[in-house]
PDB file of N, CA and C in Angstrom:
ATOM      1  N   UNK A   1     -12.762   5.011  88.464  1.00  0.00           N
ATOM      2  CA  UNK A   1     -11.768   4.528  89.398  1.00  0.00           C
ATOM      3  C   UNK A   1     -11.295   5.703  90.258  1.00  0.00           C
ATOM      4  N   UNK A   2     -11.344   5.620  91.561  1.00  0.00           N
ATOM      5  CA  UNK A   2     -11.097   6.722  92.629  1.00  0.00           C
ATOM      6  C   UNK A   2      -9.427   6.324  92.400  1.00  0.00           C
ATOM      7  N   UNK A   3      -8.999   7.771  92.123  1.00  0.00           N
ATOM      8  CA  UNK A   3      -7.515   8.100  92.584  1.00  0.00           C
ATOM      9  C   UNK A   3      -7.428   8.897  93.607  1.00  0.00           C
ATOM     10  N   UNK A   4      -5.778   8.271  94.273  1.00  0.00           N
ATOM     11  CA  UNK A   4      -5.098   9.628  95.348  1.00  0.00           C
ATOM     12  C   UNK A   4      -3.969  10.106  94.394  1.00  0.00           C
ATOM     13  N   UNK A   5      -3.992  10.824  94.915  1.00  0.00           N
ATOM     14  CA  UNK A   5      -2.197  11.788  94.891  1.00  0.00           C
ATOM     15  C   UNK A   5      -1.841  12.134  96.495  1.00  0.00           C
ATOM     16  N   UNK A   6      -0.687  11.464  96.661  1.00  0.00           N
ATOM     17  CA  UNK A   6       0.001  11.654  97.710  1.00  0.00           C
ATOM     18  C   UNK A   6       1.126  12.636  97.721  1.00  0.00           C
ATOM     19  N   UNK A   7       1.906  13.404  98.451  1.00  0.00           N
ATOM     20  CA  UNK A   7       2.576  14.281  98.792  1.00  0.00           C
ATOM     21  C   UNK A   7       3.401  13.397 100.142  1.00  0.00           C
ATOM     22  N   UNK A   8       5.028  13.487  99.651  1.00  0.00           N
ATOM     23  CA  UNK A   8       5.560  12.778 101.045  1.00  0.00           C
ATOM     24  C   UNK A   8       6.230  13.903 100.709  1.00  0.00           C
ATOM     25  N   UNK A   9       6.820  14.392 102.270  1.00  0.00           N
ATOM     26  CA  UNK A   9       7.616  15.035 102.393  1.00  0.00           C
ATOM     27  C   UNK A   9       8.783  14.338 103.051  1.00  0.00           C
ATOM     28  N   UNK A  10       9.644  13.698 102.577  1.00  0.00           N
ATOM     29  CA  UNK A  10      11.048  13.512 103.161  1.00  0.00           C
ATOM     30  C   UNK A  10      11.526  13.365 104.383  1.00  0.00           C
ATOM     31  N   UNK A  11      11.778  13.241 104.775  1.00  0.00           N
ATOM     32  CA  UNK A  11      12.928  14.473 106.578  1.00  0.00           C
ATOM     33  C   UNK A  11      14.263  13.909 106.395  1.00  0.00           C
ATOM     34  N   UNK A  12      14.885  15.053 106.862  1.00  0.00           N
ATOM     35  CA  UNK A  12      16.712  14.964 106.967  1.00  0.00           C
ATOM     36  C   UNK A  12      16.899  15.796 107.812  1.00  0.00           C
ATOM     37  N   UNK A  13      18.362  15.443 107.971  1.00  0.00           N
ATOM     38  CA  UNK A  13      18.781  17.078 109.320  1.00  0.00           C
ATOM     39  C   UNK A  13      18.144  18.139 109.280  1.00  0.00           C
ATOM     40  N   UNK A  14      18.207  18.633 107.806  1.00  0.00           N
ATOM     41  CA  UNK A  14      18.316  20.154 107.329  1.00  0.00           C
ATOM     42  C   UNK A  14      16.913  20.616 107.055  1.00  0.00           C
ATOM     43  N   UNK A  15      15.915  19.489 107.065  1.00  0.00           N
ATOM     44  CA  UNK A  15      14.674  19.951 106.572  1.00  0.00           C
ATOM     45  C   UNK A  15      13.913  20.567 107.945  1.00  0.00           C
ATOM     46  N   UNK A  16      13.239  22.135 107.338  1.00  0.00           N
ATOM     47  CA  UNK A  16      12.269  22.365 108.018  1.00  0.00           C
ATOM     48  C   UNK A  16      10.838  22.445 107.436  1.00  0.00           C
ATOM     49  N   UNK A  17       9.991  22.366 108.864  1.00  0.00           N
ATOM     50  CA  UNK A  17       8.143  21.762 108.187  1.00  0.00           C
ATOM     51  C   UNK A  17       7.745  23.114 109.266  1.00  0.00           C
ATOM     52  N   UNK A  18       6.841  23.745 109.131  1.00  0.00           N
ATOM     53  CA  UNK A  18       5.902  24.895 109.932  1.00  0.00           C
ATOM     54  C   UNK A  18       4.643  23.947 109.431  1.00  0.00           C
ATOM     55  N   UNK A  19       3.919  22.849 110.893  1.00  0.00           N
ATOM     56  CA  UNK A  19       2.928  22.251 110.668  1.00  0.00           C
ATOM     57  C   UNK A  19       2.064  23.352 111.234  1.00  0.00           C
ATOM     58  N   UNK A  20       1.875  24.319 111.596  1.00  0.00           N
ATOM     59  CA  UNK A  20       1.228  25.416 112.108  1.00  0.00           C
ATOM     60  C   UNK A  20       0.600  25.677 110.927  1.00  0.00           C
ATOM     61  N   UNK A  21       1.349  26.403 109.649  1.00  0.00           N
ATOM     62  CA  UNK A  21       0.868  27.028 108.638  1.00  0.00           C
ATOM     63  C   UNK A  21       0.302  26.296 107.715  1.00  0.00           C
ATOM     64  N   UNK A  22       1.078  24.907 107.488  1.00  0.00           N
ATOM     65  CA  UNK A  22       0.560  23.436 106.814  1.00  0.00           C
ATOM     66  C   UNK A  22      -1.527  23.263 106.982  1.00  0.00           C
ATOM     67  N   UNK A  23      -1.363  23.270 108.909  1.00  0.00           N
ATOM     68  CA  UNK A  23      -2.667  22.744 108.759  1.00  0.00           C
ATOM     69  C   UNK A  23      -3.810  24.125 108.405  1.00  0.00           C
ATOM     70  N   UNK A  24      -2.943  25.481 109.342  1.00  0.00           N
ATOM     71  CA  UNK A  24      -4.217  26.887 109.264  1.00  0.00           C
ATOM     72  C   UNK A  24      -4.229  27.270 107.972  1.00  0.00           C
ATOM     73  N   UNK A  25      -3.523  26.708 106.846  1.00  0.00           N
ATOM     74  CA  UNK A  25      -3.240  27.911 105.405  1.00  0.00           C
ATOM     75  C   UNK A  25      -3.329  26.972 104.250  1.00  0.00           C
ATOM     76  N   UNK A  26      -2.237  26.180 104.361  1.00  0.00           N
ATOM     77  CA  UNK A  26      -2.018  25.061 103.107  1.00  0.00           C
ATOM     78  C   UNK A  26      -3.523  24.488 103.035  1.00  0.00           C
ATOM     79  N   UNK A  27      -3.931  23.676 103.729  1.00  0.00           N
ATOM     80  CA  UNK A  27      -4.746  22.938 103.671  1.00  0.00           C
ATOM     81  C   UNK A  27      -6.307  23.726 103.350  1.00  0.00           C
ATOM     82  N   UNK A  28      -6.430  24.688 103.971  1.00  0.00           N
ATOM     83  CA  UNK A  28      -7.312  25.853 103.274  1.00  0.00           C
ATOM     84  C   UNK A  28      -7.149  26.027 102.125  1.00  0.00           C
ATOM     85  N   UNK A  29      -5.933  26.090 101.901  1.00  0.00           N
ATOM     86  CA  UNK A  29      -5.608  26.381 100.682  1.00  0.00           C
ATOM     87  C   UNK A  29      -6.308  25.696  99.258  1.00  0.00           C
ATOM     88  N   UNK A  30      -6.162  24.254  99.976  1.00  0.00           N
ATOM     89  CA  UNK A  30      -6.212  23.258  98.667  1.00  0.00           C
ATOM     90  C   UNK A  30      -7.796  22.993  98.802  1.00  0.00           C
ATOM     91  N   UNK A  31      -8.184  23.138  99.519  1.00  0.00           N
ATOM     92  CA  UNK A  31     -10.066  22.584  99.847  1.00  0.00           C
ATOM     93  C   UNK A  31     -10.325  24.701  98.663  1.00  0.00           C
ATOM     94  N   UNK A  32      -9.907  25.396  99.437  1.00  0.00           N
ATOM     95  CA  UNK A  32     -10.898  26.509  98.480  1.00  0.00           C
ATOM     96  C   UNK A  32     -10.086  26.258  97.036  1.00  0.00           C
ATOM     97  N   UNK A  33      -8.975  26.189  96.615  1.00  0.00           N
ATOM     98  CA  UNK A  33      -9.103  26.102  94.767  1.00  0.00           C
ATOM     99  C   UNK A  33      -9.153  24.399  94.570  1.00  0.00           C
ATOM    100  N   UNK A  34      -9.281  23.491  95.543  1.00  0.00           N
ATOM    101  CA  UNK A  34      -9.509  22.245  94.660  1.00  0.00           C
ATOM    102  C   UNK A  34     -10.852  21.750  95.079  1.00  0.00           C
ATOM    103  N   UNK A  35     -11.399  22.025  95.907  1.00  0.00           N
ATOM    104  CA  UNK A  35     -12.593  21.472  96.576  1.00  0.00           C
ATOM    105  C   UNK A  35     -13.380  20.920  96.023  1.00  0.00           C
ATOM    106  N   UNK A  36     -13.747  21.311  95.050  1.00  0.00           N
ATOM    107  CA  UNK A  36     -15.086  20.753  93.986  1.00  0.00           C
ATOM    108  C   UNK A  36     -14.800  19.367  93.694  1.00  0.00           C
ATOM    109  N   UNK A  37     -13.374  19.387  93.459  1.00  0.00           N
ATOM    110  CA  UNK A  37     -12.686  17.840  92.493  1.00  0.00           C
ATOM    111  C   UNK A  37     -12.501  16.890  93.529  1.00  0.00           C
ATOM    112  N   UNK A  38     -12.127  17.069  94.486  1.00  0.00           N
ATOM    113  CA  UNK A  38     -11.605  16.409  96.034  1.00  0.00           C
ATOM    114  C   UNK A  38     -12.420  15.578  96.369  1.00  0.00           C
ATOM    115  N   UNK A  39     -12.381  14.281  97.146  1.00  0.00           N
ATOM    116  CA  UNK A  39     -13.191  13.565  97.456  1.00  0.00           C
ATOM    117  C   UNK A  39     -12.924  13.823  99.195  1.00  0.00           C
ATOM    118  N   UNK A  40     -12.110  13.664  99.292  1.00  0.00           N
ATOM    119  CA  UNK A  40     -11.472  13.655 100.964  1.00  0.00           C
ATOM    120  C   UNK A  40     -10.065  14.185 100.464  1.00  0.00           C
ATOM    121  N   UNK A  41      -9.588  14.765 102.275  1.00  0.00           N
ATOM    122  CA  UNK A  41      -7.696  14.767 102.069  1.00  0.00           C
ATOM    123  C   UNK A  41      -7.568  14.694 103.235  1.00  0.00           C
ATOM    124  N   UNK A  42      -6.698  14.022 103.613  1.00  0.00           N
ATOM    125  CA  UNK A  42      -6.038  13.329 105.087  1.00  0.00           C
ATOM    126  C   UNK A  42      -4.380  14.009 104.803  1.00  0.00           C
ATOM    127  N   UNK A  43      -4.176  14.119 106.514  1.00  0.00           N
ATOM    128  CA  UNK A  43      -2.590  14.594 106.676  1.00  0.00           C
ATOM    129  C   UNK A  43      -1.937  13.753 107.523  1.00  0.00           C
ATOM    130  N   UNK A  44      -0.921  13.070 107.349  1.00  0.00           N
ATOM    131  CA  UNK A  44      -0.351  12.622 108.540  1.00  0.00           C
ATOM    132  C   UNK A  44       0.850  13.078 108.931  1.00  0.00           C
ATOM    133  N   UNK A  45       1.316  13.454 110.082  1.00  0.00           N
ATOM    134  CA  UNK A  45       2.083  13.801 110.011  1.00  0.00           C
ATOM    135  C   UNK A  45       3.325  12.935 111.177  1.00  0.00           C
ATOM    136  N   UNK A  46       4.472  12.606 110.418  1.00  0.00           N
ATOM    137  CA  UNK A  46       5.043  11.737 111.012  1.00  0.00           C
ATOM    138  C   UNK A  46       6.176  11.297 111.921  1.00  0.00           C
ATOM    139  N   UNK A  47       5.539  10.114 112.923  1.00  0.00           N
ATOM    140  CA  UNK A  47       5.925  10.439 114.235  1.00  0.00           C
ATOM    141  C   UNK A  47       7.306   9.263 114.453  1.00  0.00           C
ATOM    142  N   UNK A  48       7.415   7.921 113.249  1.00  0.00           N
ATOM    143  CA  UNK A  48       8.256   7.084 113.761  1.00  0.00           C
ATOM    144  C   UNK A  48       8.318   6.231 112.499  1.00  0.00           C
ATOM    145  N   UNK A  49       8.884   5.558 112.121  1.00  0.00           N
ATOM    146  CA  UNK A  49       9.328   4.024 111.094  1.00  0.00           C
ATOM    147  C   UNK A  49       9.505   3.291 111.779  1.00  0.00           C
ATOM    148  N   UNK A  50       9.158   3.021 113.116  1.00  0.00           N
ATOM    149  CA  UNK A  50       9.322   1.819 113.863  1.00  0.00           C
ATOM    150  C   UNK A  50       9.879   1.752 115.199  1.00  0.00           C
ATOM    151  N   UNK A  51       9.779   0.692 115.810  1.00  0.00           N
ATOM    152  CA  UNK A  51      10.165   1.001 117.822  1.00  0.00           C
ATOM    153  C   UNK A  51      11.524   2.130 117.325  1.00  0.00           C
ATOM    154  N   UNK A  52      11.783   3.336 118.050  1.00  0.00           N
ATOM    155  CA  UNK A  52      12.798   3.408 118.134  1.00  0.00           C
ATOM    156  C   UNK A  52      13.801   3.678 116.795  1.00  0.00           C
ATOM    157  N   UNK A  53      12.872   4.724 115.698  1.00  0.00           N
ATOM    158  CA  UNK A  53      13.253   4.580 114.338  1.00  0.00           C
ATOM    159  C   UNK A  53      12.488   6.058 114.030  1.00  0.00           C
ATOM    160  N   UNK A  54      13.250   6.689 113.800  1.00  0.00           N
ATOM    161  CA  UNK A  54      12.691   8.324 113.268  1.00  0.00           C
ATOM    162  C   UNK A  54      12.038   7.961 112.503  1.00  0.00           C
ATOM    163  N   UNK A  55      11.126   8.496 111.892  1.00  0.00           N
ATOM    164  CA  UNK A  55      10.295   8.554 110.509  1.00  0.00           C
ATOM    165  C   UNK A  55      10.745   9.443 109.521  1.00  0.00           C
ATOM    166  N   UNK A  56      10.458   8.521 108.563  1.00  0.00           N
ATOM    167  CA  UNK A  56      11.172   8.497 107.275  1.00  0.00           C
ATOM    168  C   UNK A  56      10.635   9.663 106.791  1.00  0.00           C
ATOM    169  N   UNK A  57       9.371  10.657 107.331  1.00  0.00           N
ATOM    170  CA  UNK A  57       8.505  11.349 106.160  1.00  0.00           C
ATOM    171  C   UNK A  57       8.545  12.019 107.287  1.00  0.00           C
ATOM    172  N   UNK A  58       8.413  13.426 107.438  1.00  0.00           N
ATOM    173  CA  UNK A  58       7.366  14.631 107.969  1.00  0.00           C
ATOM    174  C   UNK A  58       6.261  14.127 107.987  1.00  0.00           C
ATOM    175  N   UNK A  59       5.782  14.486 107.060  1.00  0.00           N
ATOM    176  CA  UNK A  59       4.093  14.570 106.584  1.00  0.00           C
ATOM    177  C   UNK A  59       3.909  13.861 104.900  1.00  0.00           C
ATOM    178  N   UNK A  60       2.997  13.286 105.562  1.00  0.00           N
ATOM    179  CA  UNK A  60       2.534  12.460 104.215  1.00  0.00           C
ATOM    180  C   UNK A  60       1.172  12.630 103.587  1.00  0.00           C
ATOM    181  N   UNK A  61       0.609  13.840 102.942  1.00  0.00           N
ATOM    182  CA  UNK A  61      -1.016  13.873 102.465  1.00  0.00           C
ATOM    183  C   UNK A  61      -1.501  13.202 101.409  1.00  0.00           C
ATOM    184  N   UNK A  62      -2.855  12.427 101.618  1.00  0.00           N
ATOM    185  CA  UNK A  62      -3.879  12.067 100.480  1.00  0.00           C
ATOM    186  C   UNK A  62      -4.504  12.562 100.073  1.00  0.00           C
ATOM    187  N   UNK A  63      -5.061  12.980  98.940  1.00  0.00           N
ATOM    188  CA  UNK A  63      -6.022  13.715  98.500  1.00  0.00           C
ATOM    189  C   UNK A  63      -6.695  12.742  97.421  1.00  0.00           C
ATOM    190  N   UNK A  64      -7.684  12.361  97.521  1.00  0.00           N
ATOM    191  CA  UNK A  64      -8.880  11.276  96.298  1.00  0.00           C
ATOM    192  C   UNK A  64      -9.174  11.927  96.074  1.00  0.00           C
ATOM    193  N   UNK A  65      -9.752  11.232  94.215  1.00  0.00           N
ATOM    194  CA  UNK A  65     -10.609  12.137  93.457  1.00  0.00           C
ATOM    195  C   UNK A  65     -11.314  11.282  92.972  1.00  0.00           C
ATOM    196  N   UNK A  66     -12.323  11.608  92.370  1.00  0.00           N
ATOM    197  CA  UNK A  66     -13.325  10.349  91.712  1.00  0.00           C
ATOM    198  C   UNK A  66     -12.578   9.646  91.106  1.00  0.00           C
ATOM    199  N   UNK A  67     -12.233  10.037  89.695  1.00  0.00           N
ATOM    200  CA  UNK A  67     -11.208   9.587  88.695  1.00  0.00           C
ATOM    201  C   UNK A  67     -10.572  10.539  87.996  1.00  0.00           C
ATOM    202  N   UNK A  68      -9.244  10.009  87.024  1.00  0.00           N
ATOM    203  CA  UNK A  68      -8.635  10.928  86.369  1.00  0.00           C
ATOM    204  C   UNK A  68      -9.026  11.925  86.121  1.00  0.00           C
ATOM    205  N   UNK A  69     -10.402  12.298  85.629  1.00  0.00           N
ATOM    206  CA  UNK A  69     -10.602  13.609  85.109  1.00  0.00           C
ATOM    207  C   UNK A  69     -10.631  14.773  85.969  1.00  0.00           C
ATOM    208  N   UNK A  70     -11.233  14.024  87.255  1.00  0.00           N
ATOM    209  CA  UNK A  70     -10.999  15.073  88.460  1.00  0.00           C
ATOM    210  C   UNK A  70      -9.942  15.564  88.664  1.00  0.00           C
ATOM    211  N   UNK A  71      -8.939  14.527  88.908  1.00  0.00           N
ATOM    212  CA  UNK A  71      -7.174  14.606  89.570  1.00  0.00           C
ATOM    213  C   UNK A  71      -6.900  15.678  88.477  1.00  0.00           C
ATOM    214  N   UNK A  72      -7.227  15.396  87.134  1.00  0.00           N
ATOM    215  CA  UNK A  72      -6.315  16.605  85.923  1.00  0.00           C
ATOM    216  C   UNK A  72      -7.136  17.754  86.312  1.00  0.00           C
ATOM    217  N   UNK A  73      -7.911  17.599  86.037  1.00  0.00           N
ATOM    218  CA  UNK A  73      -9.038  19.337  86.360  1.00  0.00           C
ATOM    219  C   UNK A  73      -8.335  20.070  87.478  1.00  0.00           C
ATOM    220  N   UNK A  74      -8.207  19.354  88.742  1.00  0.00           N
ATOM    221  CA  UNK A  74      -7.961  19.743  89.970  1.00  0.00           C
ATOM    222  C   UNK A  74      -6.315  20.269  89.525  1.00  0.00           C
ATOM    223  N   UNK A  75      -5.576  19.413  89.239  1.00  0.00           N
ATOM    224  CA  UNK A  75      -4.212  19.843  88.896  1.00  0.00           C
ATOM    225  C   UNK A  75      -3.758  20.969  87.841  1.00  0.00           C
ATOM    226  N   UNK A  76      -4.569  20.819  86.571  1.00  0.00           N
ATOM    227  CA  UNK A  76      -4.249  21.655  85.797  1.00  0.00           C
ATOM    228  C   UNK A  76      -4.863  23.266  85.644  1.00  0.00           C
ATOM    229  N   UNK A  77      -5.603  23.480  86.467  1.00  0.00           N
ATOM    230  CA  UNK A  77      -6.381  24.439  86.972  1.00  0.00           C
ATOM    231  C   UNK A  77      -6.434  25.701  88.306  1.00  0.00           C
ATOM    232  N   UNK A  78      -5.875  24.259  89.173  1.00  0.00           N
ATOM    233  CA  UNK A  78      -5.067  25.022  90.369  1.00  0.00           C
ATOM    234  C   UNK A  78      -4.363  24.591  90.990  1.00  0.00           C
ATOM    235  N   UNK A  79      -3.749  23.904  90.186  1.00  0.00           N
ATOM    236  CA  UNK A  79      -2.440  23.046  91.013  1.00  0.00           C
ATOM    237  C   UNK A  79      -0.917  23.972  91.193  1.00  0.00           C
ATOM    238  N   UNK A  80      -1.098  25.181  90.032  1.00  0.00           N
ATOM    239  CA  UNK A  80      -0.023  26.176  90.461  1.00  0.00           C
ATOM    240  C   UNK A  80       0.051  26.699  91.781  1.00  0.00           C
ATOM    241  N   UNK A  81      -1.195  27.369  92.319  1.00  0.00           N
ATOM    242  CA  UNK A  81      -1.399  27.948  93.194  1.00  0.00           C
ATOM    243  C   UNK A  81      -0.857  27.012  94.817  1.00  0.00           C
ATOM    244  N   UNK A  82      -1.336  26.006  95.009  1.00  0.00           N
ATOM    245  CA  UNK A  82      -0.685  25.007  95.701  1.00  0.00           C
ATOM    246  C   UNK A  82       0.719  24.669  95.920  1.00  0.00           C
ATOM    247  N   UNK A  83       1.291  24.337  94.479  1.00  0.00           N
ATOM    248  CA  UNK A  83       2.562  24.386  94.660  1.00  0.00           C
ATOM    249  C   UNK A  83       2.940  25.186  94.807  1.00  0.00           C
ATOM    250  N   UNK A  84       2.958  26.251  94.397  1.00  0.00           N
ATOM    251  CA  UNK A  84       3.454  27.965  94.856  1.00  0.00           C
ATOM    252  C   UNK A  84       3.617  28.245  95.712  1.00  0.00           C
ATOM    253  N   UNK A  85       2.761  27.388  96.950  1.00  0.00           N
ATOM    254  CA  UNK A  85       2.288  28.072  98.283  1.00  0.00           C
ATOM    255  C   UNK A  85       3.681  26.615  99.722  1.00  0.00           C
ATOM    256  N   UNK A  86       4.271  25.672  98.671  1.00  0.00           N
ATOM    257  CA  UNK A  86       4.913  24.826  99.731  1.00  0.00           C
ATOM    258  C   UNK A  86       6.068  26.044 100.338  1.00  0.00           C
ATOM    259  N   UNK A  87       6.709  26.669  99.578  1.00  0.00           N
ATOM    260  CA  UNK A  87       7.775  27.366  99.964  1.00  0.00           C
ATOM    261  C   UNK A  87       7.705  27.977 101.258  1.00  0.00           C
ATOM    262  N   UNK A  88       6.371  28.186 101.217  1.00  0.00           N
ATOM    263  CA  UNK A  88       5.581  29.278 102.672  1.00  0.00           C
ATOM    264  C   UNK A  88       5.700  27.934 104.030  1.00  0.00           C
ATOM    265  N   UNK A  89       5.866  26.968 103.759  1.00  0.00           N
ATOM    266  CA  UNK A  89       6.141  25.967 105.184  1.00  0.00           C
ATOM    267  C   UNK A  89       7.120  25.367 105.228  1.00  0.00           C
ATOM    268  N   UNK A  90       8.008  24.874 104.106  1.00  0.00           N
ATOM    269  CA  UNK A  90       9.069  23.547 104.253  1.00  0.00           C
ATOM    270  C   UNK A  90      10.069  24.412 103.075  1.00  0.00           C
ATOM    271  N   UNK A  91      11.309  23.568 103.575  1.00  0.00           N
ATOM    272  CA  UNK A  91      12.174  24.136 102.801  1.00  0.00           C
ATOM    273  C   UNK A  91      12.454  21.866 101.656  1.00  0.00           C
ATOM    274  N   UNK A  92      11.851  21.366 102.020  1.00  0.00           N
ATOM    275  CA  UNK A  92      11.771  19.940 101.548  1.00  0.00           C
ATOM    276  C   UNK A  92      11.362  19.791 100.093  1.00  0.00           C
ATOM    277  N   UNK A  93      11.470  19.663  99.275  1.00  0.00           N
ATOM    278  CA  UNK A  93      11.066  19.411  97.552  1.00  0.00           C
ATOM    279  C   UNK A  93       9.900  18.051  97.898  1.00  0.00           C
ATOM    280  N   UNK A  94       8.687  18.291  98.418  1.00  0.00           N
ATOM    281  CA  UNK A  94       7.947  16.634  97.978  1.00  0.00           C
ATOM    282  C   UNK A  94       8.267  15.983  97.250  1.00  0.00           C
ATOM    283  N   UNK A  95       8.172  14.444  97.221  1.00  0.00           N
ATOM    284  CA  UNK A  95       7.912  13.386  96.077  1.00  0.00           C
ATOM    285  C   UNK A  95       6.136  13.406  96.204  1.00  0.00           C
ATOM    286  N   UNK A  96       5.795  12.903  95.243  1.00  0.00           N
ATOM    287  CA  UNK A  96       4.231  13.034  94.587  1.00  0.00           C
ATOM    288  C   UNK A  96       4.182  11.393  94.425  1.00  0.00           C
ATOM    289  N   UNK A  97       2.995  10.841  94.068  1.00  0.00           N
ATOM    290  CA  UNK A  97       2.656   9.473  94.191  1.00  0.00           C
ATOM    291  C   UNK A  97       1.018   9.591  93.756  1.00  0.00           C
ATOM    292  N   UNK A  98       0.408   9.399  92.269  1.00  0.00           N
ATOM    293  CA  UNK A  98      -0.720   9.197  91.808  1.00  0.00           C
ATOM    294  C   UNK A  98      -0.715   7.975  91.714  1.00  0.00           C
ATOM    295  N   UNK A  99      -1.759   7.501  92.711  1.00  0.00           N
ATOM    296  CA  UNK A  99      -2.545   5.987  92.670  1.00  0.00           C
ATOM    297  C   UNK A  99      -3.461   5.383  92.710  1.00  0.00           C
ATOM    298  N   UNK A 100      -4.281   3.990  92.194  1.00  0.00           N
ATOM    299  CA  UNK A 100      -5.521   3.674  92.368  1.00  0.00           C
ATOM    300  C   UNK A 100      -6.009   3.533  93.722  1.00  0.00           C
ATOM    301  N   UNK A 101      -6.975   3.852  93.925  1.00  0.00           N
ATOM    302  CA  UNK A 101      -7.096   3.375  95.520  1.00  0.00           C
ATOM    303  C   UNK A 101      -8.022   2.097  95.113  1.00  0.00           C
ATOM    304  N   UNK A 102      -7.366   0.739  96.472  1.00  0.00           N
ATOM    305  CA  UNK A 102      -7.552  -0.558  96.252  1.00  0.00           C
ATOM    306  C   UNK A 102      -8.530  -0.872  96.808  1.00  0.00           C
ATOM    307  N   UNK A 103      -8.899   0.427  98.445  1.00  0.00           N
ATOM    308  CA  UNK A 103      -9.885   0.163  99.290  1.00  0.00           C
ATOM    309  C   UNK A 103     -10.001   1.779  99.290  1.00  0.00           C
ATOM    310  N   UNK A 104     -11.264   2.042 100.415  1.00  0.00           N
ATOM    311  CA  UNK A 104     -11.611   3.126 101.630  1.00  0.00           C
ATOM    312  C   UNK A 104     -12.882   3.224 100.716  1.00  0.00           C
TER     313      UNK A 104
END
């Protein structure tokens, strides 16, 4: 069963995002120590909740993996290094979201 783990990042007044370093560093980041386990990872980064409605999230990433064993390998292996590395763009605490994927 293909899983994601999602990453939302929040937004409020106070939050700042450096999508500069997000896309040239972070995201490097996670393809060289998770790459092997990864199926795909998509970023979105966000522009509205509706006509006329800020968006609820910054940035919202997917990352699939085949199945569980990947997602743990990938996480328990180098998932420090990743998290280690949010401080370097956002001052935002992510919420996380491991799920089946239904389609793609």
């Amino acid at each position: 069963m293909t899983l994601s783990l999602q990453v939302l990042y929040p937004a409020s007044e106070d939050a700042t995002f450096d999508y500069d370093y997000y896309v040239k560093t972070h995201l490097p980041l996670i393809e060289e120590h998770m790459g092997e386990w990864i199926e795909t990872v998509e970023a979105s980064r966000g522009l509205a909740s509706g006509p006329d409605v800020p968006p609820a999230y910054l940035l919202i990433a997917t990352i699939t993996f085949a199945d569980e064993n990947a997602l743990n390998t990938a996480m328990n292996e180098k998932g420090g290094v990743i998290v280690d590395d949010v401080a370097n763009f956002t001052n935002v605490r992510p919420q996380i979201l491991i799920g089946e994927v239904l389609m793609g």
